[in-house]
C-alpha atoms as a PDB file:
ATOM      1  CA  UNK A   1      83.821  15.095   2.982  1.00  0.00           C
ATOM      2  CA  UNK A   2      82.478  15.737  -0.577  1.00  0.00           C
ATOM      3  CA  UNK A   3      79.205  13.229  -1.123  1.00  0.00           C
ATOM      4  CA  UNK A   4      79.471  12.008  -5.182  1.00  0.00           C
ATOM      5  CA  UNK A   5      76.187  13.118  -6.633  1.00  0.00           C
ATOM      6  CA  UNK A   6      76.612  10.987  -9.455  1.00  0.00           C
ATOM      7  CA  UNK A   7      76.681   7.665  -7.055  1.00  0.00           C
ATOM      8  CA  UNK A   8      74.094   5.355  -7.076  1.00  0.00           C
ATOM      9  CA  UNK A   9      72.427   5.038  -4.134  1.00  0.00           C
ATOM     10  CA  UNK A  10      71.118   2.178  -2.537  1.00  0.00           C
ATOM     11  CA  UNK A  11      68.420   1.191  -0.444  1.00  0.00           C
ATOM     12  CA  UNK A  12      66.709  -1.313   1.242  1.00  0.00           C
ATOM     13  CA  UNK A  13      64.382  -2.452  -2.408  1.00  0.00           C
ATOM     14  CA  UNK A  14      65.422  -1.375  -5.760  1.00  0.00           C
ATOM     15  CA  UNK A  15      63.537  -2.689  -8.898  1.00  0.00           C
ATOM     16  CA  UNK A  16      63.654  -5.123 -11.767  1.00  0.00           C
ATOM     17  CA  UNK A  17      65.198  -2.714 -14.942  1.00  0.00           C
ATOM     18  CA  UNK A  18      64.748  -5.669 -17.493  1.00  0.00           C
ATOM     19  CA  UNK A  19      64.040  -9.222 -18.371  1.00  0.00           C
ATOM     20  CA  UNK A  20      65.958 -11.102 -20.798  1.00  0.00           C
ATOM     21  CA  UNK A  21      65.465 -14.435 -23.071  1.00  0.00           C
ATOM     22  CA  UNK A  22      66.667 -16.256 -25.652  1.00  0.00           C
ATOM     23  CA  UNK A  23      66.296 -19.115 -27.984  1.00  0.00           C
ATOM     24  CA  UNK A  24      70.118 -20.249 -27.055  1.00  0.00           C
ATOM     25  CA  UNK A  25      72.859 -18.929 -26.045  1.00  0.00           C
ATOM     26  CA  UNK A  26      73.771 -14.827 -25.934  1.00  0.00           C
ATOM     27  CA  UNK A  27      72.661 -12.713 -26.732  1.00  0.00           C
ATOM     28  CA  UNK A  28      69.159 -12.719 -24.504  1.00  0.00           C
ATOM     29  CA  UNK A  29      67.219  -9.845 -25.781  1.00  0.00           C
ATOM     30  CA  UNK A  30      64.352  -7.770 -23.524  1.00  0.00           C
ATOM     31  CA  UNK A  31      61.053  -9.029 -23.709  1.00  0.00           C
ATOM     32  CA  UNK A  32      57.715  -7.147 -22.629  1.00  0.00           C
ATOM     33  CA  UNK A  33      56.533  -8.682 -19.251  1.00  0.00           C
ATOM     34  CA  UNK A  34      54.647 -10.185 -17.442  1.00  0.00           C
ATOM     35  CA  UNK A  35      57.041 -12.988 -18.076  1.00  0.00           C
ATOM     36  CA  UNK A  36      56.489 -16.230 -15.919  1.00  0.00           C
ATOM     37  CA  UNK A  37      59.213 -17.660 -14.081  1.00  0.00           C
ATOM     38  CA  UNK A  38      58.987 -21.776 -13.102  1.00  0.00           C
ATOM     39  CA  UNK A  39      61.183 -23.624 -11.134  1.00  0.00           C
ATOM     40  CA  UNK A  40      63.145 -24.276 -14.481  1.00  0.00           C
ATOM     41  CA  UNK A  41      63.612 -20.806 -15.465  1.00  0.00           C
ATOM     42  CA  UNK A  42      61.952 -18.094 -17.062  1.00  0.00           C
ATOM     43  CA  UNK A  43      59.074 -18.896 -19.693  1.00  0.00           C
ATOM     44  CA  UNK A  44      60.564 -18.880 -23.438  1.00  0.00           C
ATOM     45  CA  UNK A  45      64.282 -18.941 -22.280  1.00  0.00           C
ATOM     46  CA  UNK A  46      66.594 -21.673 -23.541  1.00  0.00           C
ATOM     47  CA  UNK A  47      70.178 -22.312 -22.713  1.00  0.00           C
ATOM     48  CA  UNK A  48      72.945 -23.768 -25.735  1.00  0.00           C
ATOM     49  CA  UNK A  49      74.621 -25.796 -22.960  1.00  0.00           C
ATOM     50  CA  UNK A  50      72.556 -27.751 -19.839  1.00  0.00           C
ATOM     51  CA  UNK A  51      76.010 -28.865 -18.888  1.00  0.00           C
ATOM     52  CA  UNK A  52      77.135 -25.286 -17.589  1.00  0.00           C
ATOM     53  CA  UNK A  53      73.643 -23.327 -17.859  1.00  0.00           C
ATOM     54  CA  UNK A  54      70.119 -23.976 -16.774  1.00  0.00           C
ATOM     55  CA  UNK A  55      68.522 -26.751 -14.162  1.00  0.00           C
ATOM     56  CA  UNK A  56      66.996 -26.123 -11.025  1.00  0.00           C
ATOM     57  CA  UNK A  57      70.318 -24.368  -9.061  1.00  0.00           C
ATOM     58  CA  UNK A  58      70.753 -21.844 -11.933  1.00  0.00           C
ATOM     59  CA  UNK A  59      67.499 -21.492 -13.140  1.00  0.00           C
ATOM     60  CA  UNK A  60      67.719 -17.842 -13.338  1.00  0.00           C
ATOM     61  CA  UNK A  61      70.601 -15.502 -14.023  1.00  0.00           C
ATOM     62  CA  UNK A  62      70.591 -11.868 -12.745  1.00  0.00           C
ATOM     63  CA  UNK A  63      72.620  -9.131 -12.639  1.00  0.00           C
ATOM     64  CA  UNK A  64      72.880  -5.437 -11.715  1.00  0.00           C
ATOM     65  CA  UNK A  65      72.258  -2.058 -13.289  1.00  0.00           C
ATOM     66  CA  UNK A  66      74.608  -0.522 -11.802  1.00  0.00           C
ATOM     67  CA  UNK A  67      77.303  -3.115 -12.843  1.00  0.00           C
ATOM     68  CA  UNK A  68      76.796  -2.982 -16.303  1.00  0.00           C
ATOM     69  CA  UNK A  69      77.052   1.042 -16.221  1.00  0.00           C
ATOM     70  CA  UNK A  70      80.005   1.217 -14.264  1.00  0.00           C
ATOM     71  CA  UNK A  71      81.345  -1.891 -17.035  1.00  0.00           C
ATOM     72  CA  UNK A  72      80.298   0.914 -19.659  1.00  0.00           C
ATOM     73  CA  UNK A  73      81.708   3.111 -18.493  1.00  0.00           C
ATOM     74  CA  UNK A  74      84.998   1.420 -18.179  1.00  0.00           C
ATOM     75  CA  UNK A  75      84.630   1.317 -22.107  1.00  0.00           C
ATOM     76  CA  UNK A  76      82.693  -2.196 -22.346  1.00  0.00           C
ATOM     77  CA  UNK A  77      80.363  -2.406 -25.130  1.00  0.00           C
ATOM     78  CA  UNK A  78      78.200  -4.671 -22.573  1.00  0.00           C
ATOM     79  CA  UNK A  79      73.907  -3.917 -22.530  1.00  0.00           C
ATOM     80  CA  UNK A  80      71.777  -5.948 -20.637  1.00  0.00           C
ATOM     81  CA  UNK A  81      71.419  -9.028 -21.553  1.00  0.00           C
ATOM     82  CA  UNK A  82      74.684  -9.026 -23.941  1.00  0.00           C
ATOM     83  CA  UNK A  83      76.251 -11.418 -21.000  1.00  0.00           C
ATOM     84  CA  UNK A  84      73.139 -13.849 -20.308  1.00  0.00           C
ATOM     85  CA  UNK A  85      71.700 -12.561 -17.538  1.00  0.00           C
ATOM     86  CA  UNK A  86      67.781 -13.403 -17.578  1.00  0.00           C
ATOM     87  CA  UNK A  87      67.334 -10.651 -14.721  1.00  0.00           C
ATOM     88  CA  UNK A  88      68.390  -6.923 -14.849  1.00  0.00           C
ATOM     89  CA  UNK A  89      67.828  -5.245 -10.900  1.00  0.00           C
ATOM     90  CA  UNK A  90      68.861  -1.628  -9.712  1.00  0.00           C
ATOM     91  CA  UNK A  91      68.826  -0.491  -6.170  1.00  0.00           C
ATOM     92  CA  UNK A  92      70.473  -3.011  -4.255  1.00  0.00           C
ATOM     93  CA  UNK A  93      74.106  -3.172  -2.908  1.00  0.00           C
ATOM     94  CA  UNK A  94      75.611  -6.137  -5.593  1.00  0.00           C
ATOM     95  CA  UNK A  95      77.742  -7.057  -3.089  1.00  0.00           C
ATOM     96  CA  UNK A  96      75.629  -8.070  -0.763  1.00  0.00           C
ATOM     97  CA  UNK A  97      73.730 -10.542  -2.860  1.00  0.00           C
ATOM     98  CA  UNK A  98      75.580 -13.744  -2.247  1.00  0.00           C
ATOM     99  CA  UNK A  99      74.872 -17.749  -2.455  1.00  0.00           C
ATOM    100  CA  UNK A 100      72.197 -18.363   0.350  1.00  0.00           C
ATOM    101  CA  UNK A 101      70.897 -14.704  -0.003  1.00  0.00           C
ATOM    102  CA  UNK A 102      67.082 -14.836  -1.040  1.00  0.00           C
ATOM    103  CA  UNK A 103      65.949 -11.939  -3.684  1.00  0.00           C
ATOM    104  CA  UNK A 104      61.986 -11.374  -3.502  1.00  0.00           C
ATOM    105  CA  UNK A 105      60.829  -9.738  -6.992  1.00  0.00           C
ATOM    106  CA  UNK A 106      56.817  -9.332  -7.094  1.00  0.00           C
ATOM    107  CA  UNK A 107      55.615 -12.475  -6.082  1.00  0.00           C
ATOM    108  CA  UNK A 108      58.450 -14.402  -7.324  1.00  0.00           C
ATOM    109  CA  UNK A 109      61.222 -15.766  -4.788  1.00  0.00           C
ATOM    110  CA  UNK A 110      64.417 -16.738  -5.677  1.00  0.00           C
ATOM    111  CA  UNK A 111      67.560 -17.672  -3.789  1.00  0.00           C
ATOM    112  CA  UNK A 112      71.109 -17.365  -4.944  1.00  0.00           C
ATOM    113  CA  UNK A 113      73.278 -20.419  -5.547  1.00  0.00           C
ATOM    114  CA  UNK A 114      76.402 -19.662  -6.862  1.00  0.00           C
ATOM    115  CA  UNK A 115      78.041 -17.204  -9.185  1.00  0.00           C
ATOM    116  CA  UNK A 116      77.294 -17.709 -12.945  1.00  0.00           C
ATOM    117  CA  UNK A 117      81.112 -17.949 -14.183  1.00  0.00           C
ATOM    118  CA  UNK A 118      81.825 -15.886 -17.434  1.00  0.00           C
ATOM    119  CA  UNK A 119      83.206 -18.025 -20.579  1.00  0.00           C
ATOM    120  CA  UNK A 120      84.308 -16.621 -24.202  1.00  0.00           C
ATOM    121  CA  UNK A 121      80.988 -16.689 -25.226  1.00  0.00           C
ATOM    122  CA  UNK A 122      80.416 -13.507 -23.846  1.00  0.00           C
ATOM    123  CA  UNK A 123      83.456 -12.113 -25.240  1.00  0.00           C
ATOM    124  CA  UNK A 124      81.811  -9.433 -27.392  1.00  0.00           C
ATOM    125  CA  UNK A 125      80.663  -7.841 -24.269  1.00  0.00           C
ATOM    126  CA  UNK A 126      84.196  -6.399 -23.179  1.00  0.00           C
ATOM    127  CA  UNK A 127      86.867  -4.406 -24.318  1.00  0.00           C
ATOM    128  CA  UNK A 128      89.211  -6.994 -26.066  1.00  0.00           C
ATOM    129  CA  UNK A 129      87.478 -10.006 -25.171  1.00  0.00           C
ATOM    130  CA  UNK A 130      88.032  -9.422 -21.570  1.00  0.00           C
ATOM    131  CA  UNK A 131      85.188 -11.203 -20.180  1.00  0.00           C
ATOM    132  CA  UNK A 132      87.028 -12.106 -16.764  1.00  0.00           C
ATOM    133  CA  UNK A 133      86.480  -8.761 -15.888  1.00  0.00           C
ATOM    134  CA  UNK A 134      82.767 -10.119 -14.738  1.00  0.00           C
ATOM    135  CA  UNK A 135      84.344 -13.049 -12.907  1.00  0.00           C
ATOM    136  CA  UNK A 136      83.710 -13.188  -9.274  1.00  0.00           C
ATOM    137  CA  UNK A 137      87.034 -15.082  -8.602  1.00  0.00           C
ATOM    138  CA  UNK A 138      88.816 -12.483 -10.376  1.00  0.00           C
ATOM    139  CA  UNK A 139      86.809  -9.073  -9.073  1.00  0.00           C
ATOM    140  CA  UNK A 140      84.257 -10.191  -6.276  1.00  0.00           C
ATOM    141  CA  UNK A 141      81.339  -8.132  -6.097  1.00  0.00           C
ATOM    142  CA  UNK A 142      81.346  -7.778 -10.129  1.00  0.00           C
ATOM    143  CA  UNK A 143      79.679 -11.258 -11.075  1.00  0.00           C
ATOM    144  CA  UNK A 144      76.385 -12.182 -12.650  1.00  0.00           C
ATOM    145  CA  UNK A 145      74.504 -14.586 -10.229  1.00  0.00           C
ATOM    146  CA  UNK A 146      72.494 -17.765 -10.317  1.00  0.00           C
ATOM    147  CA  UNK A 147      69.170 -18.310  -8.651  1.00  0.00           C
ATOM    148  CA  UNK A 148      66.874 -21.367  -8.140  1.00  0.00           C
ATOM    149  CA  UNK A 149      63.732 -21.048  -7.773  1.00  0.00           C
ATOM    150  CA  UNK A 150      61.615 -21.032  -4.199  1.00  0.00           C
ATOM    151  CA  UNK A 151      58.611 -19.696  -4.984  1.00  0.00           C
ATOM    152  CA  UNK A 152      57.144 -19.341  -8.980  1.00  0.00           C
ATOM    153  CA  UNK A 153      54.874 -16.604 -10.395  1.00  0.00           C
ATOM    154  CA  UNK A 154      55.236 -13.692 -13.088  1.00  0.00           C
ATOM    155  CA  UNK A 155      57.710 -10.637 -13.005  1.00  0.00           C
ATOM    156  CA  UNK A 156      57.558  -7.611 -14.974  1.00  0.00           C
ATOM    157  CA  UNK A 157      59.911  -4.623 -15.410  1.00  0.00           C
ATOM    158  CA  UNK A 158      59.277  -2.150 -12.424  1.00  0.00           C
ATOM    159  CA  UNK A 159      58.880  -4.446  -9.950  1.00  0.00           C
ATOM    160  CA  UNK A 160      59.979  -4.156  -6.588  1.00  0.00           C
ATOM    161  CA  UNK A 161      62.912  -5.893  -5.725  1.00  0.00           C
ATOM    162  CA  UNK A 162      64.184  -6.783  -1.683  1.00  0.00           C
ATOM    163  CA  UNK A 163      66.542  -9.039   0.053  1.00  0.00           C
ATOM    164  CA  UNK A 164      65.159 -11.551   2.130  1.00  0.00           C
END
């Protein structure tokens, strides 16, 4: 069997690529860390609409490296942060990072609550407005996810990430 050299590989930790705010809405740009994260969020982010974003159960949206290279790849003019995602990880196996699963970044400890469903907001991320293609009803394993928050403290780009 020929082994794809080109494959990520994954291990037991990977790292935090990015961190992402904004003012309202997407696009969240990168911002310089440490950032803090609180049990509402991360410090200086804002979401358009509380009804479908933000509070304690999706506090903090993440999503993987190696998601939005493969999406790239595909032809998606997606970057981090493009679909809303406060948290940008490599190194761990996306589909293993489910509701219940707890994600340890630095000091900070979050656990996953649900999938962070895509809307036409994020439109401009995908090939003809496909933004389903990030839905996890439509292709599981492919979703951003939310987090709430277990235990608070400050992240910065390069940190270790694990699955607790």
């Amino acid at each position: 069997m020929r082994v794809n050299q080109d494959a990520p590989v994954f291990q037991d930790s990977g790292r935090l690529d990015s961190i992402q705010i904004s003012r309202g809405g997407v696009p969240k740009r990168p911002v310089a860390g440490p950032v803090e994260i609180t049990l509402q969020g991360v410090t200086g982010d804002r979401q358009r609409d509380r009804r479908y974003h933000g509070g304690p159960d999706r506090a903090v949206c993440l999503f993987s490296r190696e998601r939005i290279d493969a999406l790239r790849a595909e032809g998606h003019p997606i970057e981090a942060g493009t679909t809303g995602e406060n948290l940008t990880i490599s190194g761990i196996d996306w589909p293993l990072v489910t509701p219940g699963v707890r994600v340890r970044i630095g000091a900070v400890l979050l656990e996953i609550t649900k999938p962070a469903h895509p809307c036409k907001n994020i439109a401009g991320s995908f090939q003809a407005g496909g933004f389903t293609r990030i839905s996890a009803k439509v292709h599981p394993g492919w979703g951003r996810l939310y987090a709430r928050v277990l235990t608070p403290g400050n992240v910065e780009a390069g940190d270790v990430v694990t699955l607790d």
